[in-house]
N, C-alpha and C. Protein backbone atom coordinates (compact mmCIF):
# COMPACT_ATOMS: atom_id res chain seq x y z
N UNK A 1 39.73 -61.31 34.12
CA UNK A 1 39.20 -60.63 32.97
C UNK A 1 38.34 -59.46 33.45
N UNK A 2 38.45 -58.07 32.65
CA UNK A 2 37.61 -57.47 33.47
C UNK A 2 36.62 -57.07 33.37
N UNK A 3 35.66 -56.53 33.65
CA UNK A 3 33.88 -56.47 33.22
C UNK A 3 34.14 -55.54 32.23
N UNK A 4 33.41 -55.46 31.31
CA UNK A 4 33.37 -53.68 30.42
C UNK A 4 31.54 -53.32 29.96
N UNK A 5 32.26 -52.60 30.83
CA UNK A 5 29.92 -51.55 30.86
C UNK A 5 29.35 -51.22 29.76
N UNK A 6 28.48 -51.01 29.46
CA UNK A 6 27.99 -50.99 28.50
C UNK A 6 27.40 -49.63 28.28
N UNK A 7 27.91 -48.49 27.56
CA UNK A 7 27.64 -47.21 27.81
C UNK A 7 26.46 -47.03 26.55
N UNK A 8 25.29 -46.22 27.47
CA UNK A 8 23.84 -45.92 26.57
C UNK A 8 23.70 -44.55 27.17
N UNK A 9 23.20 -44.33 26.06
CA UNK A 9 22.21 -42.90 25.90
C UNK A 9 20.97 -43.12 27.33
N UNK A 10 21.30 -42.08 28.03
CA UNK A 10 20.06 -41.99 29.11
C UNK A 10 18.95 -40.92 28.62
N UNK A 11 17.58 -41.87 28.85
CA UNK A 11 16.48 -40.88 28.21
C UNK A 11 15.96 -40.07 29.13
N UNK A 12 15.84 -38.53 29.36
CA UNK A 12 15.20 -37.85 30.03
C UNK A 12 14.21 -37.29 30.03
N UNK A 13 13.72 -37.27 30.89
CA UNK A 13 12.16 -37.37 31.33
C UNK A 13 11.63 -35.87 31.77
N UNK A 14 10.49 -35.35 31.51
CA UNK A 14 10.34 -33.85 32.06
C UNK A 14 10.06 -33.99 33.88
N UNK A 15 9.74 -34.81 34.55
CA UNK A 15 10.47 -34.83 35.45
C UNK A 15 11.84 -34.40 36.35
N UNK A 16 12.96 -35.11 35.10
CA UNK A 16 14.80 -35.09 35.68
C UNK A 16 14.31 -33.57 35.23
N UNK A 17 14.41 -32.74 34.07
CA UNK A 17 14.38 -31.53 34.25
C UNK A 17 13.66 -30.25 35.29
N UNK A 18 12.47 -31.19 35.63
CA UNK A 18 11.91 -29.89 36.46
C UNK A 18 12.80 -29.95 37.82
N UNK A 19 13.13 -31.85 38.37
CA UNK A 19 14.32 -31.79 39.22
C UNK A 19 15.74 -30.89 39.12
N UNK A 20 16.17 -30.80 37.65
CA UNK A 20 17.70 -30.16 38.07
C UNK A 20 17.06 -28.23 37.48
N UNK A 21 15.92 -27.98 37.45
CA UNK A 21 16.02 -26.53 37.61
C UNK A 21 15.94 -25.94 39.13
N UNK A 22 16.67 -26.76 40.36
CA UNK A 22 16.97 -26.25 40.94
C UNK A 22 18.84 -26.41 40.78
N UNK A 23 19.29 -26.75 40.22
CA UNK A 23 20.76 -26.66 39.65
C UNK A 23 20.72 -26.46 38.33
N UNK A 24 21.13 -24.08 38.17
CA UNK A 24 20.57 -24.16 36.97
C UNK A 24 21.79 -24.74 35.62
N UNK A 25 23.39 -25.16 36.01
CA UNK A 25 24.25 -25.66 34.88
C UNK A 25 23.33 -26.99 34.57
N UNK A 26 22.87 -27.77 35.36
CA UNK A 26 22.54 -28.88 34.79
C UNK A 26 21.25 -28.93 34.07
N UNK A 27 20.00 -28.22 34.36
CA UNK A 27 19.04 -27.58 33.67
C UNK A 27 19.51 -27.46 32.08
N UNK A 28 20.43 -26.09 32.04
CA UNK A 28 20.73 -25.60 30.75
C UNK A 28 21.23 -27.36 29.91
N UNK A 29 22.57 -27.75 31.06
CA UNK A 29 22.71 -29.10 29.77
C UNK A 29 22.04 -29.64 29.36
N UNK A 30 21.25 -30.05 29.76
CA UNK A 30 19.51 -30.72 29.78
C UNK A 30 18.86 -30.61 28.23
N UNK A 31 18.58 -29.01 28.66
CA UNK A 31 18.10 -28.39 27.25
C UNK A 31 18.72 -28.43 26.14
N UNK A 32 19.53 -28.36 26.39
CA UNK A 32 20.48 -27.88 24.96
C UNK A 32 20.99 -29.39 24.74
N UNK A 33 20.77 -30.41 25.02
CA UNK A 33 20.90 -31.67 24.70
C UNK A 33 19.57 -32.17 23.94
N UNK A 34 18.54 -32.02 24.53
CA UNK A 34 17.26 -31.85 23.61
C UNK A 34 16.63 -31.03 22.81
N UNK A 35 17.53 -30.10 22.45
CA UNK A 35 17.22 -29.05 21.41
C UNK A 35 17.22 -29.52 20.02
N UNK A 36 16.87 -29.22 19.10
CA UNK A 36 16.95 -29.78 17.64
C UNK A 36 16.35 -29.07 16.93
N UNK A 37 17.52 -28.76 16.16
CA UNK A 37 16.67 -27.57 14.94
C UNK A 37 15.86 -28.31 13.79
N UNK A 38 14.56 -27.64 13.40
CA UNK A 38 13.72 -28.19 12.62
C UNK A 38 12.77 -27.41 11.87
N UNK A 39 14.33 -26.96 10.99
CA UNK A 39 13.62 -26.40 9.68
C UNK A 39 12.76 -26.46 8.74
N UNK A 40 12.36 -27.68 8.31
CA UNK A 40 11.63 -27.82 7.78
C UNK A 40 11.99 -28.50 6.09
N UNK A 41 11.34 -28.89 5.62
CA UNK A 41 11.45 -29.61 4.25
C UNK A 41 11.69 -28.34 3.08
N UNK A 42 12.88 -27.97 2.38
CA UNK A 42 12.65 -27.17 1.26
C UNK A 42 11.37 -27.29 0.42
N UNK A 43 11.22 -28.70 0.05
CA UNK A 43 10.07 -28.93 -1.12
C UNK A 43 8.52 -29.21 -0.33
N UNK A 44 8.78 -29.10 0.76
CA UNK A 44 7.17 -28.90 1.61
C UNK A 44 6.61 -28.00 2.04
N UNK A 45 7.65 -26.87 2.04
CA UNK A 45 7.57 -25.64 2.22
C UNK A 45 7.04 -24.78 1.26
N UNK A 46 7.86 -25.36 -0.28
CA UNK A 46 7.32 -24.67 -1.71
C UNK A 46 6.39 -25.20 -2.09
N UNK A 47 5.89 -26.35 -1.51
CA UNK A 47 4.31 -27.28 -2.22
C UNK A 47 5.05 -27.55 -3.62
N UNK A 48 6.01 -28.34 -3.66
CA UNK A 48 6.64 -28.98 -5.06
C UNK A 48 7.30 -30.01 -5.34
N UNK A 49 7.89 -30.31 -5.87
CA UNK A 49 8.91 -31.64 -6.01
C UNK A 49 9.82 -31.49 -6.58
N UNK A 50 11.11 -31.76 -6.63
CA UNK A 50 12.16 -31.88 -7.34
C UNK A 50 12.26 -32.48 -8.82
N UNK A 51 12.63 -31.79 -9.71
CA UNK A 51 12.71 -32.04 -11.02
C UNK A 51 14.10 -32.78 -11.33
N UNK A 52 14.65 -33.28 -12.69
CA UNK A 52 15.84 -33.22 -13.10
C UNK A 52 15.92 -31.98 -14.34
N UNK A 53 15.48 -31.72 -14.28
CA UNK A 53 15.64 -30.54 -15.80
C UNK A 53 16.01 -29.19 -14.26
N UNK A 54 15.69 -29.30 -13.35
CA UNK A 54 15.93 -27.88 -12.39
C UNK A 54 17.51 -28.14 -11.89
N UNK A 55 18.42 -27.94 -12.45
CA UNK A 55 19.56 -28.33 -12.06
C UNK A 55 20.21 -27.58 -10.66
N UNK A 56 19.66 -25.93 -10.85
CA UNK A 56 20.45 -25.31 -9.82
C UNK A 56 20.02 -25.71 -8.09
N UNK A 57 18.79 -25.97 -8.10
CA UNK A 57 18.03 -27.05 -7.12
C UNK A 57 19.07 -27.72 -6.78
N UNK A 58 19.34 -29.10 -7.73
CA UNK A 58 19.45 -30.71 -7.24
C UNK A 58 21.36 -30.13 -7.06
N UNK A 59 21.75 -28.85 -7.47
CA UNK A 59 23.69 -28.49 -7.13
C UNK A 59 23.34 -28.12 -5.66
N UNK A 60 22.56 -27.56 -5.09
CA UNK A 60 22.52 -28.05 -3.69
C UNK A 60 22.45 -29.08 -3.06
N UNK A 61 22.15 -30.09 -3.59
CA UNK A 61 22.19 -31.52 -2.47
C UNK A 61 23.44 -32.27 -3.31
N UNK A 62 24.20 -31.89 -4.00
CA UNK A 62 25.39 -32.67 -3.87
C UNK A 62 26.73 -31.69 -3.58
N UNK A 63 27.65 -32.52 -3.04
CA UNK A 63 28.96 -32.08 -1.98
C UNK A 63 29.48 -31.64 -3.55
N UNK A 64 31.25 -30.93 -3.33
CA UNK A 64 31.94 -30.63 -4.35
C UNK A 64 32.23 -31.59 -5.25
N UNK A 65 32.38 -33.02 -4.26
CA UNK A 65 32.77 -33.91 -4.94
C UNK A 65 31.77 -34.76 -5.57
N UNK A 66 30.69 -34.08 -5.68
CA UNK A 66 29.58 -34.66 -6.62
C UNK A 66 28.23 -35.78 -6.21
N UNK A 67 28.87 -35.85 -4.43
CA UNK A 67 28.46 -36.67 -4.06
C UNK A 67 26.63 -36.49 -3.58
N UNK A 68 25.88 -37.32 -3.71
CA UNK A 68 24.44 -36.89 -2.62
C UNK A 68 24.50 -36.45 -1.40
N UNK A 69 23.90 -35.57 -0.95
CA UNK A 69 24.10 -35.23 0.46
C UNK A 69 22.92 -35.81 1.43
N UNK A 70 23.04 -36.01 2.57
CA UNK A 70 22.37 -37.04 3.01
C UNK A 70 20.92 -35.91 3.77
N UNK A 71 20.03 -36.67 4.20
CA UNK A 71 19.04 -36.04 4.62
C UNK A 71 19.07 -34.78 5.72
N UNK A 72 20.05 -35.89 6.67
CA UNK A 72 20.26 -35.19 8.15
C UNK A 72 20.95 -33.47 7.81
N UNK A 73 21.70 -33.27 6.49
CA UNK A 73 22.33 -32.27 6.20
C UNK A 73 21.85 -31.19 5.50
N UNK A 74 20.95 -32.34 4.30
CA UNK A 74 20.50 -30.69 3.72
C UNK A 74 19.24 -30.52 4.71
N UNK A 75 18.08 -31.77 5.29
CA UNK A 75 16.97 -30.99 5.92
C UNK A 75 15.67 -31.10 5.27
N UNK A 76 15.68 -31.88 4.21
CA UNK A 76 14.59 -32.29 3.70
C UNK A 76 13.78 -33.76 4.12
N UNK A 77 13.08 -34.21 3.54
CA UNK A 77 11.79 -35.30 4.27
C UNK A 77 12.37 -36.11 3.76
N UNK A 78 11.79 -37.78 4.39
CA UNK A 78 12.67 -38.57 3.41
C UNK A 78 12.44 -38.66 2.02
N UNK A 79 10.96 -38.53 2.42
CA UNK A 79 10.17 -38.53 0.72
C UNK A 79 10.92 -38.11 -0.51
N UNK A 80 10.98 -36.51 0.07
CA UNK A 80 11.39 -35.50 -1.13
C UNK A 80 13.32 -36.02 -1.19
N UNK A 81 13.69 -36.60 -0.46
CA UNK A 81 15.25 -37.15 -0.56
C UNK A 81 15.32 -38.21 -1.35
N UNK A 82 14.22 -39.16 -1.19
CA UNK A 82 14.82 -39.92 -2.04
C UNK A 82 14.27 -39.88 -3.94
N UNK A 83 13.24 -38.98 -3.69
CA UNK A 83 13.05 -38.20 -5.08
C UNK A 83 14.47 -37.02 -5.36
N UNK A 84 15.18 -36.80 -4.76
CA UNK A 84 16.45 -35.96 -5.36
C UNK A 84 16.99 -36.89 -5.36
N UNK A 85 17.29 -38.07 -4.97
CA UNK A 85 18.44 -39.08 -5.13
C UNK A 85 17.77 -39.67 -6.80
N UNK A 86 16.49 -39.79 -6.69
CA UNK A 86 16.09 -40.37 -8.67
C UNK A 86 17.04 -39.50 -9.40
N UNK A 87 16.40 -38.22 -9.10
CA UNK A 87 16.44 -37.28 -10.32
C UNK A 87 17.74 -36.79 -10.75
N UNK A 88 19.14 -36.64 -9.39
CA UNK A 88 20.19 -36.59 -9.67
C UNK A 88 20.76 -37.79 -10.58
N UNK A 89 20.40 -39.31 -9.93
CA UNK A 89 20.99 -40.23 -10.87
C UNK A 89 20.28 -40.26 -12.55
N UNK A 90 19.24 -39.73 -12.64
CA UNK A 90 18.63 -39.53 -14.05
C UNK A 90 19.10 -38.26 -14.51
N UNK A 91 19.41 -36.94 -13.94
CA UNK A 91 20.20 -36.36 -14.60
C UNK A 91 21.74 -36.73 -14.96
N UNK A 92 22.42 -37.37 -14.11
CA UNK A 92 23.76 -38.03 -14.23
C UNK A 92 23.87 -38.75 -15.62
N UNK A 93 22.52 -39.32 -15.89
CA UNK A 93 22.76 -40.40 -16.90
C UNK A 93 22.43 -39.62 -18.28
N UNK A 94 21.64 -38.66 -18.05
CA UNK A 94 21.60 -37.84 -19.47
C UNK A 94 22.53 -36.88 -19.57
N UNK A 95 23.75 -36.64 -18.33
CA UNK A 95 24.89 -35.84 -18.92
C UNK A 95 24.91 -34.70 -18.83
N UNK A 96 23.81 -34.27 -17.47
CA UNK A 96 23.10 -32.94 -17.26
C UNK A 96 23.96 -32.41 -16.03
N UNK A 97 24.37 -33.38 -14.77
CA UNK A 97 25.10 -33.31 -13.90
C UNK A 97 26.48 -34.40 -14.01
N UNK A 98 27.46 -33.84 -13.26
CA UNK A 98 28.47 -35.12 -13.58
C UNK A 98 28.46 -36.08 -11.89
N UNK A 99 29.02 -37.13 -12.81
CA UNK A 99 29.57 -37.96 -11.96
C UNK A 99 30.76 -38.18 -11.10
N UNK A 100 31.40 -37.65 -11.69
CA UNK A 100 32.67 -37.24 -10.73
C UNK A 100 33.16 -35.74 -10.96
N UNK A 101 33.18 -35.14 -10.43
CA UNK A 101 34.05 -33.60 -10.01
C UNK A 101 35.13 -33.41 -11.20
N UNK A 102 35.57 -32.10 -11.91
CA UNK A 102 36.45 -31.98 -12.80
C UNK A 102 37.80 -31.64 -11.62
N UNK A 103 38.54 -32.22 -12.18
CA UNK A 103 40.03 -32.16 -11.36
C UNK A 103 41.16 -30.68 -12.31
């Protein structure tokens, strides 16, 4: 039977980097593996909160197909996400946004 390894994420240390900036391809991979863009919260930025009466707002956080869009995508906090996840399903229910996509 044969062994099977167990493949993990290796955490790097500012150490391994100051080591491979004497090999600068492995340096750059380095970086650009720990890079992460971090825009910032739409609604922390405006000092506000998400409404359901603001519709053109909450048509940005859902896909064509009507769906919620998840945090990691649009870029907001969790906070203010899961206050657009209320307010879409409370606009849904007063008939303000739909529930499924027109075909």
């Amino acid at each position: 039977m044969p062994i099977k390894k167990k493949i993990t994420r290796k955490i790097i240390s500012s150490k391994q980097v100051e080591q491979s900036e004497q090999q600068p391809e492995v340096a750059a991979e380095i970086l650009t593996r720990k890079k992460k863009s971090n825009k910032g919260c739409l609604f922390c930025q405006k000092k506000s909160s998400p409404s359901y009466t603001d519709l053109t707002t909450l048509r940005r956080f859902l896909t064509d197909r009507a769906k919620i869009v998840a945090s990691e995508r649009s870029g907001v906090c969790s906070k203010h996400q899961r206050a657009i996840a209320r307010n879409i399903k409370y606009a849904r229910h007063l008939a303000l946004l739909p529930f499924v996509p027109k075909v």
